[in-house]
Protein backbone atom coordinates (compact mmCIF):
# COMPACT_ATOMS: atom_id res chain seq x y z
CA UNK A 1 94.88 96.99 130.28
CA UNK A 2 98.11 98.89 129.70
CA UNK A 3 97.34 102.63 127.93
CA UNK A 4 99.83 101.92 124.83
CA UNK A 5 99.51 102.80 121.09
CA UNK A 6 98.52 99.59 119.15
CA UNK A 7 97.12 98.75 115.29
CA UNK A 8 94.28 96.03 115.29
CA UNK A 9 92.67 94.07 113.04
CA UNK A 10 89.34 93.10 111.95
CA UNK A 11 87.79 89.60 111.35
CA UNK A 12 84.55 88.08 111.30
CA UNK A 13 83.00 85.19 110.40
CA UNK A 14 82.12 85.89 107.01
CA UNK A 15 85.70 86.80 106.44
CA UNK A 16 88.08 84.22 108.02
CA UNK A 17 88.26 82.33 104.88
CA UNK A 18 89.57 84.93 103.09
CA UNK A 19 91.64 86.62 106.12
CA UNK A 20 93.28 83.62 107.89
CA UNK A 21 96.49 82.78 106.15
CA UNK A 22 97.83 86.56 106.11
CA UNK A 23 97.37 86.98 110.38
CA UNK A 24 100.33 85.24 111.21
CA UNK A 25 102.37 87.69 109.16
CA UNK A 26 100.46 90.49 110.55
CA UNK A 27 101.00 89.94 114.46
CA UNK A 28 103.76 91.44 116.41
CA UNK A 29 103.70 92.43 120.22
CA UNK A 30 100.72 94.53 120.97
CA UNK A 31 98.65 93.68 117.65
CA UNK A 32 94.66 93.00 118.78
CA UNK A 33 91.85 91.67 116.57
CA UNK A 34 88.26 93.43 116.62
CA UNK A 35 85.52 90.97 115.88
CA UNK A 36 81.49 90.86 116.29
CA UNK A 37 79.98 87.93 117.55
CA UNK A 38 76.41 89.62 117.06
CA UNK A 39 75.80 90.11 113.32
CA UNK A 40 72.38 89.09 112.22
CA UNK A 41 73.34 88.24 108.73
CA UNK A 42 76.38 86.10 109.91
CA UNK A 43 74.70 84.02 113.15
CA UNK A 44 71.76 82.99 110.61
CA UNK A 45 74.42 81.23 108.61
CA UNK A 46 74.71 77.36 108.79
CA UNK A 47 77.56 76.26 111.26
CA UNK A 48 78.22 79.56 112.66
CA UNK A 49 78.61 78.67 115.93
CA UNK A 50 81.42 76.11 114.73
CA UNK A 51 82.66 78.91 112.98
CA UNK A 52 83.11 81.09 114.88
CA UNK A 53 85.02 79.44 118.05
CA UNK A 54 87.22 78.15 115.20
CA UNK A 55 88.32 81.87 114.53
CA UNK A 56 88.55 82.47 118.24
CA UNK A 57 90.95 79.65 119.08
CA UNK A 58 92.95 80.61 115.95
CA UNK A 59 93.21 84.17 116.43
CA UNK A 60 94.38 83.09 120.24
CA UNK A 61 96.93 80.44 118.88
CA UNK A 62 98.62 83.08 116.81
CA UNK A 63 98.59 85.54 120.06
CA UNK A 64 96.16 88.69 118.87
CA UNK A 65 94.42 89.64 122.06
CA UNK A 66 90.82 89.95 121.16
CA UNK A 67 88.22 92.44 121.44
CA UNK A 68 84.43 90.64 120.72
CA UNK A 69 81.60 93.07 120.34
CA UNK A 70 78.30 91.14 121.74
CA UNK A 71 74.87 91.50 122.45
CA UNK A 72 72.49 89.16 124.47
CA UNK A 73 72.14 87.42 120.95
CA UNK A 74 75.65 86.20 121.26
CA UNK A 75 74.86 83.42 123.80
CA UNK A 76 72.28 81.77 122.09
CA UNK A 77 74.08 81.85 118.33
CA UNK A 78 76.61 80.22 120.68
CA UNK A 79 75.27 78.34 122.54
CA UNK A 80 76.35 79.11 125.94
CA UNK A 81 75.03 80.08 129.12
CA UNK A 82 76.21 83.22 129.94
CA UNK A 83 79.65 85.44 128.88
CA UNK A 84 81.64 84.07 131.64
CA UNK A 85 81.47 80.99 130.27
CA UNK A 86 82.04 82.09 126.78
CA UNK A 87 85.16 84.34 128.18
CA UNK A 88 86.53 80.68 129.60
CA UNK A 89 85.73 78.90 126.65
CA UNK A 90 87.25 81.03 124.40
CA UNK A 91 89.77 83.53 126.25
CA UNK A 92 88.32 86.51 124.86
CA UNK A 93 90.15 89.23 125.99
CA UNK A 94 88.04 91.91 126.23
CA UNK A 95 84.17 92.66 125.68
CA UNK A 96 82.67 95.34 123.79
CA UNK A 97 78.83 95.51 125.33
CA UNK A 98 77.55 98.28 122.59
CA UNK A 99 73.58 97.50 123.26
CA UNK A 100 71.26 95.61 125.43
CA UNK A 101 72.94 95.15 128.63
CA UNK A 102 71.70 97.13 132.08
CA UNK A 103 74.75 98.99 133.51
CA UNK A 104 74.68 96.27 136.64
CA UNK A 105 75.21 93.48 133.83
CA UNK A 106 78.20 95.98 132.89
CA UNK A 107 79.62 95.86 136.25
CA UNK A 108 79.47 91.79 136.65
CA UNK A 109 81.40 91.31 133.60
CA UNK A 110 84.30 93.79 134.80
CA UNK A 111 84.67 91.32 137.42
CA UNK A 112 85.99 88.26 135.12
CA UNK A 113 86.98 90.45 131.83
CA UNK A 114 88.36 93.84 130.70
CA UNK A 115 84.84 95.77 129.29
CA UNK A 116 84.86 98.29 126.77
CA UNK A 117 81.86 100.86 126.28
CA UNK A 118 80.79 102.73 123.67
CA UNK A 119 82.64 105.79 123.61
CA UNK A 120 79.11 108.07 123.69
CA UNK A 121 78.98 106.94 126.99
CA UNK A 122 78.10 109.80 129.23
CA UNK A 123 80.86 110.94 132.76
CA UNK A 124 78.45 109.87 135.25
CA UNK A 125 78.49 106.32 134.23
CA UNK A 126 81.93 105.97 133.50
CA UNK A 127 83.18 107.22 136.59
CA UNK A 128 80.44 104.55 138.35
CA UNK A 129 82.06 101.92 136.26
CA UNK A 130 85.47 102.22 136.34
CA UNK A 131 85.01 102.98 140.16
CA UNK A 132 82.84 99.67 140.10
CA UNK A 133 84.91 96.61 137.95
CA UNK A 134 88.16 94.98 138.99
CA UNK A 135 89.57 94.61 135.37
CA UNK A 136 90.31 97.17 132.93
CA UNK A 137 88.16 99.54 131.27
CA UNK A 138 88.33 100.68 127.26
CA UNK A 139 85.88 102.71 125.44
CA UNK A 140 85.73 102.47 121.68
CA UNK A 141 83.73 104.50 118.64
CA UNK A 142 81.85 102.99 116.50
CA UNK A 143 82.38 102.84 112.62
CA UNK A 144 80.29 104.06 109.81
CA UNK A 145 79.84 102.43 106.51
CA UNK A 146 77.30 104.58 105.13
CA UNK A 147 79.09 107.60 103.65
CA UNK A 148 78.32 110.96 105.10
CA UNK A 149 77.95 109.30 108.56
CA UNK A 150 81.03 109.64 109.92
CA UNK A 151 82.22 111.64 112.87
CA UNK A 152 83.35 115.01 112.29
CA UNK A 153 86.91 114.85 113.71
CA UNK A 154 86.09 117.80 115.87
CA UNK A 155 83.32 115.66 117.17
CA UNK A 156 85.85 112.65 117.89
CA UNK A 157 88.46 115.45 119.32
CA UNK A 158 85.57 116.09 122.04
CA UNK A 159 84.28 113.44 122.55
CA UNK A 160 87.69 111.92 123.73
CA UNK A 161 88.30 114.41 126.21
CA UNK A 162 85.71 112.38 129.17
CA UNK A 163 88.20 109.31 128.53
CA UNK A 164 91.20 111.28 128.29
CA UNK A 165 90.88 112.68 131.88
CA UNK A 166 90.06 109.09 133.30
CA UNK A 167 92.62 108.11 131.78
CA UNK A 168 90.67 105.38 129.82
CA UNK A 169 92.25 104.18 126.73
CA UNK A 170 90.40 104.70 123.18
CA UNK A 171 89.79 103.00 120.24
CA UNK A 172 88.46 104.15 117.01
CA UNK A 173 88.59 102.75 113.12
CA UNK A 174 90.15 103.29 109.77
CA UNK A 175 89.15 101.77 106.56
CA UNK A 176 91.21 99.67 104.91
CA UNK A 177 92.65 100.11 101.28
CA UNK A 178 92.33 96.51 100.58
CA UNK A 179 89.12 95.15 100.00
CA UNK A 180 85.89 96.47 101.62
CA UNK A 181 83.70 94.93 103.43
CA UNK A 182 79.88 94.68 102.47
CA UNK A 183 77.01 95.12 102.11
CA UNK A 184 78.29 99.07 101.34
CA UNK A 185 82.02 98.38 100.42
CA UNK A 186 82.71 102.27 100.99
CA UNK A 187 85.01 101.66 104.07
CA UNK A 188 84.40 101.49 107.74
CA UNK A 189 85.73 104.40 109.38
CA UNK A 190 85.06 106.39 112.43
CA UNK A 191 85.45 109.73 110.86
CA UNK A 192 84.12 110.51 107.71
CA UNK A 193 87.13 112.39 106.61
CA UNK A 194 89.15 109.18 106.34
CA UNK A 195 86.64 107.21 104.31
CA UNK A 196 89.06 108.10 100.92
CA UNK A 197 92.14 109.15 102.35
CA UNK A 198 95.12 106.69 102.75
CA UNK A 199 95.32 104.32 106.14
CA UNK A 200 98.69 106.43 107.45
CA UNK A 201 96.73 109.84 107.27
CA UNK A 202 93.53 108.53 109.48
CA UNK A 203 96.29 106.32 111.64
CA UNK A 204 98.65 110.10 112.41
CA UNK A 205 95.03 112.11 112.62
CA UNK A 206 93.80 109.46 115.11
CA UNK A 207 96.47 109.12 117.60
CA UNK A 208 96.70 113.34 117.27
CA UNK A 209 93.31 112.94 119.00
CA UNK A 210 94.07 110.58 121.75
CA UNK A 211 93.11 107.32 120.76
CA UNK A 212 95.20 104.57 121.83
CA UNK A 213 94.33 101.29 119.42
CA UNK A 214 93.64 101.76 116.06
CA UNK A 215 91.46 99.34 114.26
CA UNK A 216 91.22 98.66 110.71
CA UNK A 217 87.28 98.27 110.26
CA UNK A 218 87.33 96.27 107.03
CA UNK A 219 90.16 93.70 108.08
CA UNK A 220 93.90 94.23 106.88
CA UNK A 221 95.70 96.95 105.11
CA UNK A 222 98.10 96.76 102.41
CA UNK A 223 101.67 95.30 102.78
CA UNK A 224 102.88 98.87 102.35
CA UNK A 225 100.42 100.99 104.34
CA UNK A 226 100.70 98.26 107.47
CA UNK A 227 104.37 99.12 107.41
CA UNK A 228 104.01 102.69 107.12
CA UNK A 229 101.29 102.64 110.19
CA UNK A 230 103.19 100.62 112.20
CA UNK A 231 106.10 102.02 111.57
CA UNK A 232 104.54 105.65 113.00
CA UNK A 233 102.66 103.97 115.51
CA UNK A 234 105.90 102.03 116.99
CA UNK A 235 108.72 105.07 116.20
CA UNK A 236 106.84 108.45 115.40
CA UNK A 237 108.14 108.09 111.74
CA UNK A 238 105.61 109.55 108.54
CA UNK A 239 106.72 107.28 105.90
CA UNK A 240 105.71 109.47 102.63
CA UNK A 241 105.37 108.26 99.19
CA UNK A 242 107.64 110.39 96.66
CA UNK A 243 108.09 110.53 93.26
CA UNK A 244 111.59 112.29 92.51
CA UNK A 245 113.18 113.98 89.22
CA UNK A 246 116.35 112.16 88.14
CA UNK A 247 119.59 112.34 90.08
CA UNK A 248 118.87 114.74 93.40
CA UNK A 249 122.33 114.59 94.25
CA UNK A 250 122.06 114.49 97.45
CA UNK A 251 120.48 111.18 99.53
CA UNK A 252 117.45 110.99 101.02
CA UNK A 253 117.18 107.96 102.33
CA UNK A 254 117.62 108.21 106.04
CA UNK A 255 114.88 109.65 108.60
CA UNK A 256 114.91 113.25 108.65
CA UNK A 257 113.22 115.65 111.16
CA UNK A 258 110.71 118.94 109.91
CA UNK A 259 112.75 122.07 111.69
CA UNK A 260 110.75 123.27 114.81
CA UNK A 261 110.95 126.92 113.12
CA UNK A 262 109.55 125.85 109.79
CA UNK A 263 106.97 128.48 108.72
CA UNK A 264 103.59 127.64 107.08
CA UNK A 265 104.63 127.28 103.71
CA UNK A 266 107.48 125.05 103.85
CA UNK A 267 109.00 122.48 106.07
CA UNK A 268 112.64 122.77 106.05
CA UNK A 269 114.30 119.29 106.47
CA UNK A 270 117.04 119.70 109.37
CA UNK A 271 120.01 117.14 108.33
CA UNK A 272 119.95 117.97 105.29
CA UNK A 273 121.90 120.86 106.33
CA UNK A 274 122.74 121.78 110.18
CA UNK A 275 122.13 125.37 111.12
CA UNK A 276 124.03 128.21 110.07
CA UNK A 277 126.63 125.87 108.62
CA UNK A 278 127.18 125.56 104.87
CA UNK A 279 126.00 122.86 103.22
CA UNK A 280 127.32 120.17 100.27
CA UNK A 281 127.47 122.04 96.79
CA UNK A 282 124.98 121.47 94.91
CA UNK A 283 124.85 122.31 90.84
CA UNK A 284 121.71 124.11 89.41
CA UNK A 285 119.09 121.92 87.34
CA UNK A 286 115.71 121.52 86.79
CA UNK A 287 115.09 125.17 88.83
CA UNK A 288 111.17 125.47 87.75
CA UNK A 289 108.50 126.65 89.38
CA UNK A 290 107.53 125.20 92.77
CA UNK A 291 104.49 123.52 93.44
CA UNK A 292 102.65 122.59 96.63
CA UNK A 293 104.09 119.22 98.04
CA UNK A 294 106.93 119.83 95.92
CA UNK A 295 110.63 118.74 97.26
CA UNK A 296 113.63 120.82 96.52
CA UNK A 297 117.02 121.25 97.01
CA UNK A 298 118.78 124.92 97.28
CA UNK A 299 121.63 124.96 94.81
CA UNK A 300 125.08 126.53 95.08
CA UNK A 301 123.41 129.93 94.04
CA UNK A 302 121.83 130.21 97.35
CA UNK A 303 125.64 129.95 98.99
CA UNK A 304 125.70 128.86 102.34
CA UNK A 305 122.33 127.29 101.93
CA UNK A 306 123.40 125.13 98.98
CA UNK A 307 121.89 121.44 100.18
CA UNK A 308 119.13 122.52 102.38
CA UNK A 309 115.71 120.11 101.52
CA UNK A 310 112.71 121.85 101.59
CA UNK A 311 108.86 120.19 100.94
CA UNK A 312 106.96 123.31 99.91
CA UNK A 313 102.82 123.52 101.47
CA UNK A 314 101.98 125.86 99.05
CA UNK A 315 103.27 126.95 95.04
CA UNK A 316 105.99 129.15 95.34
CA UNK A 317 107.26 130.97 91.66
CA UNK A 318 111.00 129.61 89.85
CA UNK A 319 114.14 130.55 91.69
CA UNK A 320 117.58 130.10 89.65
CA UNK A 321 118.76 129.19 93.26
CA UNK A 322 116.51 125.87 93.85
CA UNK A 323 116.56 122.70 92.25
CA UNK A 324 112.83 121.06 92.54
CA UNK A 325 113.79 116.91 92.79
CA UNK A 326 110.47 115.38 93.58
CA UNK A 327 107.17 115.55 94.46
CA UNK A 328 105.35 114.26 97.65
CA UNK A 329 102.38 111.70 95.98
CA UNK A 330 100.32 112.31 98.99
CA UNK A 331 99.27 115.66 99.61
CA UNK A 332 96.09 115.04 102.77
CA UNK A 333 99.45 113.30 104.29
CA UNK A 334 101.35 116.29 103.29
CA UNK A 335 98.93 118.52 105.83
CA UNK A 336 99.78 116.41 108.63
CA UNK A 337 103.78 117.01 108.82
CA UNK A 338 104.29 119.25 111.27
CA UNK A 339 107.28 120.81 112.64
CA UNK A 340 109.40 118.34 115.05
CA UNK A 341 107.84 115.16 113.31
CA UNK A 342 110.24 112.77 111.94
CA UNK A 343 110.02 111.55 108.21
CA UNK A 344 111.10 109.04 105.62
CA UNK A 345 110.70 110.13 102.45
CA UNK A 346 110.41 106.82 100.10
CA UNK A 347 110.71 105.70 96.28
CA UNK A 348 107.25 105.53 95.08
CA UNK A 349 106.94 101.53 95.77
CA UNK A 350 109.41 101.37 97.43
């Protein structure tokens, strides 16, 4: 399996009815689809075995590789004889053995299927398994819909480091902003520090930490928060959310980078002015006091740096010399622009 950043998708039984006519839109080169083929509320359901192959063979006619957590229960809600078959049957691309299999049932599927382990899974055995299968091996965390649950990110940031020198690709979740999915409805992520902030900010804080595939734990985002995670995943670019004061007089609509010399308190926006040159003028307005995630605009009474953008990380007093022309909607995203990240700063709804 090739080690490559990558959003996914979640669907389950319970939810293909209400999830199957926006996948097609949703798939591009790379996307995956997380599913469970072991939940006790689902396989007691009338028809669930029809169910779910129908989901399977859709999600494969579309082209989402697919990533089916199982359990022993899975064969019999099935009805097959054993996860070879199913694997054939169904062209399930990878399987996620969280519980109830021996490690020597682990190694005989890694000889027909990529596997992926839970990511608690301790050096000794990894290095036996990978060592042991002919296909690919993943690990993935789990998610936590009861609140307070969640993995610390330190916790995730250590944990990752066993996979990270195998060089075994990771997988963890974000909730959606959509609709949740029951019986909680408070979000399925793997850290608990994501459960209320928006899908970019987990998506940035996750890949920061070495996970490869990104899952979405309740199903789909938002239009606009699929673009903006994709749009990092795929180019490196934090689309942020901006609301801006009247005419800035200046446009901010390309992708700008955060100078590498930025200090703590602001990030200094490098086209908008190129080093030690003097920028466009720029006439004085709205010069108020400066607030955290505020975005301004030095005015000709700063001289040579008349047109430099700022986005202040912390309140700064009124200066005659800077024009304040927005404000950044988002401030947890705010925290994760660092110096040498590219942004886009958007129109709110844009």
């Amino acid at each position: 399996m090739r080690k490559s950043k990558a959003l996914g998708y979640s669907v389950y039984v319970s939810t293909w009815d209400s999830i199957k006519d926006q996948l097609s839109s949703l798939y591009s080169e790379g996307s995956f689809i997380f599913t469970s083929l072991h939940i006790e509320e689902e396989i007691q359901q009338p028809q669930y075995q029809i169910k779910a192959l129908e989901m399977l063979k859709e999600l494969k006619r579309i082209g989402f590789r697919i990533i089916a957590d199982v359990s022993p229960r899975t064969l019999e809600a099935l009805e097959v004889s054993d996860f070879e078959s199913l694997v054939q049957q169904t062209q399930l691309d990878v399987l996620r053995a969280d519980f109830g299999f021996s490690f020597e049932e682990l190694v005989k599927m890694g000889q027909y299927v990529d596997v992926c382990v839970n990511a608690s899974m301790d050096e000794e055995g990894i290095v036996e398994l990978q060592s042991r299968i002919t296909h690919s091996l993943m690990a993935m965390h789990n998610f936590y819909p009861r609140p307070e649950t969640g993995l610390d990110f330190d916790q995730l940031i250590e944990k990752n480091q066993l996979f990270i020198k195998h060089g075994i690709p990771l997988a963890a979740f974000i909730p959606s902003d959509g609709l949740k999915r029951g019986p909680i409805f408070e979000g399925l992520p793997t850290c608990e520090s994501h459960r209320t902030t928006a899908p970019l900010v987990g998506c940035i804080d996750l890949i920061s930490a070495g996970i490869d595939r990104i899952v979405v734990g309740d199903g789909v985002l938002t239009s606009t928060q699929n673009q903006m995670c994709l749009t990092y995943i795929n180019e490196g670019i934090v689309s942020i959310d901006c609301t801006f004061e009247g005419s800035t007089q200046c446009d901010l609509s390309s992708v700008m980078t955060i100078r590498s010399d930025s200090p703590k308190q602001v990030l200094r926006l490098l086209e908008s002015r190129l080093y030690a040159t003097p920028g466009q003028k720029i006439s004085p307005q709205h010069t108020v006091s400066r607030h955290r995630g505020s975005i301004t605009l030095d005015n000709e009474n700063y001289l040579r740096y008349s047109g430099e953008v700022q986005i202040l990380k912390k309140d700064l007093e009124a200066d005659d010399r800077v024009n304040v022309i927005g404000q950044v909607n988002d401030l947890d995203l705010l925290d994760r622009c660092q110096p040498g990240m590219k942004i886009k700063l958007l129109k709110e709804n844009q």
